[in-house]
PDB file of N, CA and C in Angstrom:
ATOM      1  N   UNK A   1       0.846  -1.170   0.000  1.00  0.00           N
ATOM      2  CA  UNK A   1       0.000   0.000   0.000  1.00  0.00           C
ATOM      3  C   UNK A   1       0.896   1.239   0.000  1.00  0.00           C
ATOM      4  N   UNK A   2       0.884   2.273  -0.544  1.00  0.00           N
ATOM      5  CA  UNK A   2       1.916   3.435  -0.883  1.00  0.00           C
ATOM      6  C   UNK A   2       0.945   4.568   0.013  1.00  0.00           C
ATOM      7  N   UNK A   3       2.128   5.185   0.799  1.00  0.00           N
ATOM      8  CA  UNK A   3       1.763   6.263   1.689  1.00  0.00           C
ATOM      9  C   UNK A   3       1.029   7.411   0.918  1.00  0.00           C
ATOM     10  N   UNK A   4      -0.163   7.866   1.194  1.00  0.00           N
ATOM     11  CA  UNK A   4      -0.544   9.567   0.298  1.00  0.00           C
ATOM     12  C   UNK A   4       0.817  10.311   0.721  1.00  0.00           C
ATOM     13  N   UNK A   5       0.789  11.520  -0.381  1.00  0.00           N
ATOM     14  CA  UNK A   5       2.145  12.211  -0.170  1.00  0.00           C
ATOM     15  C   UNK A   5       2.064  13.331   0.434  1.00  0.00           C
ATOM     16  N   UNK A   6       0.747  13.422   1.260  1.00  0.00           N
ATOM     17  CA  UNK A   6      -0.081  14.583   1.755  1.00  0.00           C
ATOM     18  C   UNK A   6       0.612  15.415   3.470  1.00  0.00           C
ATOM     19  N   UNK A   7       1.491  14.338   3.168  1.00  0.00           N
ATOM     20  CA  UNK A   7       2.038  14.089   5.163  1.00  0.00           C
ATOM     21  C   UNK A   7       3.336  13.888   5.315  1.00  0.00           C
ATOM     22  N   UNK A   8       4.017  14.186   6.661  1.00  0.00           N
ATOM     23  CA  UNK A   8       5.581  13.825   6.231  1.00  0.00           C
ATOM     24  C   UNK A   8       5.360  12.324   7.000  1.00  0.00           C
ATOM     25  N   UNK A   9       6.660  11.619   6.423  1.00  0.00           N
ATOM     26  CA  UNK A   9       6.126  10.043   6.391  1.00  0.00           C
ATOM     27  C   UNK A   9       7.343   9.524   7.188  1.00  0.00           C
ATOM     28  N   UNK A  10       7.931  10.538   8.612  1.00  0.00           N
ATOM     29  CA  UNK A  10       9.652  10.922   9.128  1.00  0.00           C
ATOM     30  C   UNK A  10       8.965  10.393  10.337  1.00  0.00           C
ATOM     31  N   UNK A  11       9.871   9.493  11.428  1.00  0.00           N
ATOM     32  CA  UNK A  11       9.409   9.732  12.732  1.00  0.00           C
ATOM     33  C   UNK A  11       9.966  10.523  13.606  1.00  0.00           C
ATOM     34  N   UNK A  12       9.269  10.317  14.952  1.00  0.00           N
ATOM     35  CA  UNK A  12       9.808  11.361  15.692  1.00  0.00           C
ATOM     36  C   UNK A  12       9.639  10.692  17.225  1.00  0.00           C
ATOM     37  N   UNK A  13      11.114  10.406  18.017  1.00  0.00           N
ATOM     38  CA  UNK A  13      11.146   9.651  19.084  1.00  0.00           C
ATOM     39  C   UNK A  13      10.835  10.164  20.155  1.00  0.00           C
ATOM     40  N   UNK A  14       9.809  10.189  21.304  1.00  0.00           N
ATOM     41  CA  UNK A  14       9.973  10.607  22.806  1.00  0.00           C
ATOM     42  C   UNK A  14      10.179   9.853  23.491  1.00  0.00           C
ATOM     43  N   UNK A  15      11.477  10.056  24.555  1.00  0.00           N
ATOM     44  CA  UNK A  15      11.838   9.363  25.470  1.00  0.00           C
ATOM     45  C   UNK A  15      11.779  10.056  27.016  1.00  0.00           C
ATOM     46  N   UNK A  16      10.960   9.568  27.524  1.00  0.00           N
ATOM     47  CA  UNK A  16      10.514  10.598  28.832  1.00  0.00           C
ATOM     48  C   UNK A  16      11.687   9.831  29.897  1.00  0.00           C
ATOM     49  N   UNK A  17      12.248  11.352  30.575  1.00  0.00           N
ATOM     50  CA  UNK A  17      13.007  11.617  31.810  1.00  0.00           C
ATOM     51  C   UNK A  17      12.419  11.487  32.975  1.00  0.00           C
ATOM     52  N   UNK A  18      11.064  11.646  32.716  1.00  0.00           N
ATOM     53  CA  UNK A  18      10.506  11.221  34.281  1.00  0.00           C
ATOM     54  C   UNK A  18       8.725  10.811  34.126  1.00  0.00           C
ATOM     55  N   UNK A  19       8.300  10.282  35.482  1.00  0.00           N
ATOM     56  CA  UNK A  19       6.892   9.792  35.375  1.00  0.00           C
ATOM     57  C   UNK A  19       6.157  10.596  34.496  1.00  0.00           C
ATOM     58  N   UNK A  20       5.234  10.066  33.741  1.00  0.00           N
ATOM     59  CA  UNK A  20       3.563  10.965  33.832  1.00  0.00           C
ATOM     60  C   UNK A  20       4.194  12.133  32.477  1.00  0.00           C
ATOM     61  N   UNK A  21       5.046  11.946  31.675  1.00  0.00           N
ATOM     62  CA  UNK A  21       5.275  12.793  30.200  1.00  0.00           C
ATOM     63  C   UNK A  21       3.502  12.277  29.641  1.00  0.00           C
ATOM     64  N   UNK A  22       3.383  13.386  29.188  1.00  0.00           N
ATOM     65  CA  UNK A  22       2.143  13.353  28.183  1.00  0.00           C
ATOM     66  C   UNK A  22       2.437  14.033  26.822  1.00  0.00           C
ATOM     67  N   UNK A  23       1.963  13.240  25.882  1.00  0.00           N
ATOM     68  CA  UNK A  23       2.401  13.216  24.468  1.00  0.00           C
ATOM     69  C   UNK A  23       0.454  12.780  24.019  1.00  0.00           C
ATOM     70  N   UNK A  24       0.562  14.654  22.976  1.00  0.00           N
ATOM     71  CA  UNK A  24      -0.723  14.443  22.921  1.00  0.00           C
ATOM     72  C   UNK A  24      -0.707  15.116  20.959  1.00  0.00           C
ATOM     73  N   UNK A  25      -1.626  14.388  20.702  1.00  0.00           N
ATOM     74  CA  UNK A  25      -1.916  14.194  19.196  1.00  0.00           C
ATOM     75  C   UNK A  25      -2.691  15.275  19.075  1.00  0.00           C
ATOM     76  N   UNK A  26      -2.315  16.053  17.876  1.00  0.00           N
ATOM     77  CA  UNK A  26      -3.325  17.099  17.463  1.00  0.00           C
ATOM     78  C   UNK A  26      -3.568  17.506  15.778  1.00  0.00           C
ATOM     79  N   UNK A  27      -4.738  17.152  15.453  1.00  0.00           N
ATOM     80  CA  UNK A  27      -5.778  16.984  14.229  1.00  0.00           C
ATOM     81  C   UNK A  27      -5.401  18.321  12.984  1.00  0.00           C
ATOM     82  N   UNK A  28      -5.282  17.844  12.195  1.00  0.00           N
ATOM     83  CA  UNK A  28      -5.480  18.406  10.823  1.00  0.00           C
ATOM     84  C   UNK A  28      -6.480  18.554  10.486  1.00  0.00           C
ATOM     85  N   UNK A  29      -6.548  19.831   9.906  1.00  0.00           N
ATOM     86  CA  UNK A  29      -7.998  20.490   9.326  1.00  0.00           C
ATOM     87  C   UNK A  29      -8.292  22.226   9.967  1.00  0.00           C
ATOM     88  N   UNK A  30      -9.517  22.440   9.468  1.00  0.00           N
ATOM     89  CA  UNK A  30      -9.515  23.588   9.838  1.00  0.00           C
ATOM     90  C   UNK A  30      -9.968  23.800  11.588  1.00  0.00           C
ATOM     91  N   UNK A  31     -10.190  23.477  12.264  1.00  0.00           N
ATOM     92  CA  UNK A  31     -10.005  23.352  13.827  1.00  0.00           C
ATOM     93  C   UNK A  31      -9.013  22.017  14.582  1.00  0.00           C
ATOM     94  N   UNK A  32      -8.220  22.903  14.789  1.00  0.00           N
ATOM     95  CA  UNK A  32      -6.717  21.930  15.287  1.00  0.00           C
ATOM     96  C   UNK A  32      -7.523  21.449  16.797  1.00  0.00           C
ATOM     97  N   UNK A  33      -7.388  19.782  16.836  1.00  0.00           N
ATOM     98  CA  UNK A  33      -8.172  19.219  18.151  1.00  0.00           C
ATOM     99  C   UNK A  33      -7.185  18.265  18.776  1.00  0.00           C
ATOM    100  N   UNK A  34      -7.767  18.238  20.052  1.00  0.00           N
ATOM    101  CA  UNK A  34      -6.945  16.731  20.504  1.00  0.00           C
ATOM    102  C   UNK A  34      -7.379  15.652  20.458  1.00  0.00           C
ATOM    103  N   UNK A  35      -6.923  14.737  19.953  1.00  0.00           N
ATOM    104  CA  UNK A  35      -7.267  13.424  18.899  1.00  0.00           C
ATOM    105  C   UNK A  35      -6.868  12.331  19.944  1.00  0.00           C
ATOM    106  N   UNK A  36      -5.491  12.348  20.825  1.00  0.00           N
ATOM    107  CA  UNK A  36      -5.094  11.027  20.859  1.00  0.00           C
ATOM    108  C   UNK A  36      -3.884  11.687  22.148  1.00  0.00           C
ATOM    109  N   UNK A  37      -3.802  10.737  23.552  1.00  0.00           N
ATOM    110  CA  UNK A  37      -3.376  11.109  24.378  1.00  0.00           C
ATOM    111  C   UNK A  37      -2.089  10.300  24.632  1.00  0.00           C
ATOM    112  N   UNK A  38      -1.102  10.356  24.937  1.00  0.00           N
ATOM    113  CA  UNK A  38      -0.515   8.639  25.653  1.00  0.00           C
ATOM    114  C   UNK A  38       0.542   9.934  27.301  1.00  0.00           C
ATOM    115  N   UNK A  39       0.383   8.474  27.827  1.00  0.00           N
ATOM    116  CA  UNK A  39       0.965   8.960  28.968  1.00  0.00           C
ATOM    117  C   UNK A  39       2.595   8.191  29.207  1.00  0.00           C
ATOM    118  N   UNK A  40       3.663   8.683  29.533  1.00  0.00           N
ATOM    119  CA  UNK A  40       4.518   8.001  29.600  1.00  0.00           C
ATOM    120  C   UNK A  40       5.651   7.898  31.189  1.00  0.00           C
ATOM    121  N   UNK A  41       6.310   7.128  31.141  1.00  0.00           N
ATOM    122  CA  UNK A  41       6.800   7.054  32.423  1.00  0.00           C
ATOM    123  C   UNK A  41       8.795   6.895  32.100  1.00  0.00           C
ATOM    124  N   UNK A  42       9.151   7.560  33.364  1.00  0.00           N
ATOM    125  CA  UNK A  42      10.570   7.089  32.984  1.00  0.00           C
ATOM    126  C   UNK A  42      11.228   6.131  32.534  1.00  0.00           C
ATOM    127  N   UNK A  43      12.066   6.835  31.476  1.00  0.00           N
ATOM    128  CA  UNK A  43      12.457   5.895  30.433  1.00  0.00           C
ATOM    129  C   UNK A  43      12.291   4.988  29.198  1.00  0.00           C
ATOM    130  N   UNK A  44      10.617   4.995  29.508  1.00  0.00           N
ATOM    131  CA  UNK A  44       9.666   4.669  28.325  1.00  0.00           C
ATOM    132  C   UNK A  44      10.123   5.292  27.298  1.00  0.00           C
ATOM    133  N   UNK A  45       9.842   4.850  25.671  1.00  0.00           N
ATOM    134  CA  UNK A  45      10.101   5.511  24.142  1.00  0.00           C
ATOM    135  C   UNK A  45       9.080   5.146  23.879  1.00  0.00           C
ATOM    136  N   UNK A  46       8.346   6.009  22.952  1.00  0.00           N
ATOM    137  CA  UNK A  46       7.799   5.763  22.156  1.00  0.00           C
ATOM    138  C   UNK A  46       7.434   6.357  20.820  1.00  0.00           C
ATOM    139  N   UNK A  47       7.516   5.963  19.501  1.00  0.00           N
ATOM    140  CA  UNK A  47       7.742   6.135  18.350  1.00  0.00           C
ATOM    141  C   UNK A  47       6.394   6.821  17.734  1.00  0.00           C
ATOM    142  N   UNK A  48       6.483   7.933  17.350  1.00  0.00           N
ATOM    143  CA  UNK A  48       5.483   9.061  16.377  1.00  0.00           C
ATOM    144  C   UNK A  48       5.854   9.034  14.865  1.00  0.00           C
ATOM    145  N   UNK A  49       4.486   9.262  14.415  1.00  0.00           N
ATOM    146  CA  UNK A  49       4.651   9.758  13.589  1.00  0.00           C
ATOM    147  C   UNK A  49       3.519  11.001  12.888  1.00  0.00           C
ATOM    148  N   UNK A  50       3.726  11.731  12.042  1.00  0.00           N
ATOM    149  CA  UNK A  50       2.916  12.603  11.487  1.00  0.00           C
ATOM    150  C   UNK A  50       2.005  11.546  10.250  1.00  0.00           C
ATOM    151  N   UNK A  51       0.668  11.746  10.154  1.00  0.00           N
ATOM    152  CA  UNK A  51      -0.241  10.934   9.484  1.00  0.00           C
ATOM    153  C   UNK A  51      -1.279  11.993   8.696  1.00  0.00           C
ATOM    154  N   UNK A  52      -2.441  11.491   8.733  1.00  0.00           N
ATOM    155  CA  UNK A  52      -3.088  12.164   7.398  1.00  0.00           C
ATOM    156  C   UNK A  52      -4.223  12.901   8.711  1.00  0.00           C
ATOM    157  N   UNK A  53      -4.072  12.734   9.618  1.00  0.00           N
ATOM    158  CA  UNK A  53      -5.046  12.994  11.394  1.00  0.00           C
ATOM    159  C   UNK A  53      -4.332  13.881  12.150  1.00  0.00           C
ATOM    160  N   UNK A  54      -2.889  13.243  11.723  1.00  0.00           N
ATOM    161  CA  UNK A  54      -2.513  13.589  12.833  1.00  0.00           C
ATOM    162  C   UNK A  54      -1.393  15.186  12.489  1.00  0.00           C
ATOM    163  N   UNK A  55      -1.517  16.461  12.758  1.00  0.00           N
ATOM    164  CA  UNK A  55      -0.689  17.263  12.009  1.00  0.00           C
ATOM    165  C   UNK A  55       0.505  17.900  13.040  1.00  0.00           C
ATOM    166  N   UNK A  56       0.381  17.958  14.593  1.00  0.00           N
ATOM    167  CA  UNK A  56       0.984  18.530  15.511  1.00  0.00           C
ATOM    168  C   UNK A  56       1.107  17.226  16.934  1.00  0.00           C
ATOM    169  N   UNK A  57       2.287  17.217  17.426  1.00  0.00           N
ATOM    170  CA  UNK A  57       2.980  16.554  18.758  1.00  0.00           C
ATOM    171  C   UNK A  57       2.931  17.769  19.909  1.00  0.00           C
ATOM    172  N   UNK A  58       2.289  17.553  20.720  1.00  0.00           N
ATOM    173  CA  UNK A  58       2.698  18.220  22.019  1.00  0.00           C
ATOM    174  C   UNK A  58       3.057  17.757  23.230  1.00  0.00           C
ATOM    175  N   UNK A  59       4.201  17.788  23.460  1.00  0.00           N
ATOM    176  CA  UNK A  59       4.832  17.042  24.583  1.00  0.00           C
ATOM    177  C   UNK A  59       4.885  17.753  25.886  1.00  0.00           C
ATOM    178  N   UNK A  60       4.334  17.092  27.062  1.00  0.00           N
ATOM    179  CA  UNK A  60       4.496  17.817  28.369  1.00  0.00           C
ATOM    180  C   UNK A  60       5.005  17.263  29.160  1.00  0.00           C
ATOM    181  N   UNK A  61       6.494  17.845  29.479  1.00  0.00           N
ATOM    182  CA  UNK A  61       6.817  17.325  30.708  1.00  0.00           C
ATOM    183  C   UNK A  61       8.253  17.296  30.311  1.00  0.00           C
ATOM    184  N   UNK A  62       8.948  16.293  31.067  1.00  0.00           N
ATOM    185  CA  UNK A  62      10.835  16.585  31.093  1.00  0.00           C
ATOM    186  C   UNK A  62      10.870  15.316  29.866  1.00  0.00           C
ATOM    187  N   UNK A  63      11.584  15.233  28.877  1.00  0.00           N
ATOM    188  CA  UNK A  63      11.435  14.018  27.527  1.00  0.00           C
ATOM    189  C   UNK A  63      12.272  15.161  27.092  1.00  0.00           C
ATOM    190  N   UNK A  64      13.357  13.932  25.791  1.00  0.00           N
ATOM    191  CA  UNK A  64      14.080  14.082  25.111  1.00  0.00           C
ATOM    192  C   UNK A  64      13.522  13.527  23.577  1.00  0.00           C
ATOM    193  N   UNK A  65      13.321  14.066  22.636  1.00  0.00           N
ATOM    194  CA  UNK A  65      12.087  14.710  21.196  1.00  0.00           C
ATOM    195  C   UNK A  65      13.758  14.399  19.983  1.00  0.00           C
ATOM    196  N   UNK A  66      13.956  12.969  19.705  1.00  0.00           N
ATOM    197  CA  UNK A  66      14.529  12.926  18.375  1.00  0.00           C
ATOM    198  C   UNK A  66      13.798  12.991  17.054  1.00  0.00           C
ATOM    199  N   UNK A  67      14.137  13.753  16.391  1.00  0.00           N
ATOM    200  CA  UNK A  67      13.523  13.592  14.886  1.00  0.00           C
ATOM    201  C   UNK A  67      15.047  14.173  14.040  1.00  0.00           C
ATOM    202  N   UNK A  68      15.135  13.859  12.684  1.00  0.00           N
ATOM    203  CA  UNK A  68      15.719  14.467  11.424  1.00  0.00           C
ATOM    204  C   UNK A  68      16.218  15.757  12.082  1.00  0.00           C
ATOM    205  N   UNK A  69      15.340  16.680  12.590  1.00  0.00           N
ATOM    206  CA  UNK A  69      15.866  17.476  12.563  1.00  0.00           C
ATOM    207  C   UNK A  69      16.804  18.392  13.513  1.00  0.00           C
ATOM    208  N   UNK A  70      17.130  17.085  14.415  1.00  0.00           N
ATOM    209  CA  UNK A  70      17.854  17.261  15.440  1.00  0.00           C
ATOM    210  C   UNK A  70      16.980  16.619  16.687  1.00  0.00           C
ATOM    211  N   UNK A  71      17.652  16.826  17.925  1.00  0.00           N
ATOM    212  CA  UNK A  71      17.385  16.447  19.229  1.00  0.00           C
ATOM    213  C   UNK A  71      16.988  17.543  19.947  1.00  0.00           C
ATOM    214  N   UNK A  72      15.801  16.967  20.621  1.00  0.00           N
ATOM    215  CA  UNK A  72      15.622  18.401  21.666  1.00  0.00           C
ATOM    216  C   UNK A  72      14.988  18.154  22.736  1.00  0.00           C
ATOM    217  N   UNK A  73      15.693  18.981  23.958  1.00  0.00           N
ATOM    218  CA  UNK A  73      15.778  18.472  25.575  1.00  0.00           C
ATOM    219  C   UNK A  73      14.877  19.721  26.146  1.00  0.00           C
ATOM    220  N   UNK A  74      13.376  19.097  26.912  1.00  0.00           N
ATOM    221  CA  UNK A  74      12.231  19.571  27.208  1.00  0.00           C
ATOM    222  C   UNK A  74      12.842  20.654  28.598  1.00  0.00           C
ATOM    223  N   UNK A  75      14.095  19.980  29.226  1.00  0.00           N
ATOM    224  CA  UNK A  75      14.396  21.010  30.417  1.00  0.00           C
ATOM    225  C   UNK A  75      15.542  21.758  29.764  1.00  0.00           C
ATOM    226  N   UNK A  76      15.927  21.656  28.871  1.00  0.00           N
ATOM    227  CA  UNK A  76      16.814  23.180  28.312  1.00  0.00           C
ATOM    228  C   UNK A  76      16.094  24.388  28.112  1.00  0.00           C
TER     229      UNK A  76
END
């Protein structure tokens, strides 16, 4: 099955530094919503990606955010 080319098709890693990181999904279209929640705990990863739903990552809390376009540390 071939990806639509509508989306970037890159992932993007969070690895939470401490309990209770929340990593929350937010919707494409003309009212940006919250779609999809996950909760994470120290040391947990877990693997994102951008989809045809899904257009924005918002991460809360202390987590380290790899993607392409570098690394980036939530307590800097």
């Amino acid at each position: 099955m071939s990806q639509p080319s509508s989306y970037n098709q890159d992932y993007i890693v969070v690895k939470a530094k401490e309990n209770g990181v929340h990593v929350i999904g937010l919707t494409r279209g003309l009212d940006t919503r919250f779609h999809h929640t996950e909760k994470l705990d120290k040391g947990e990863v877990m693997i994102f990606q951008f989809t045809e739903h899904t257009s924005a990552i918002k991460v809360r809390g202390k987590a380290v955010i790899y993607s392409q376009h570098g690394t980036i540390d939530t307590t800097e």
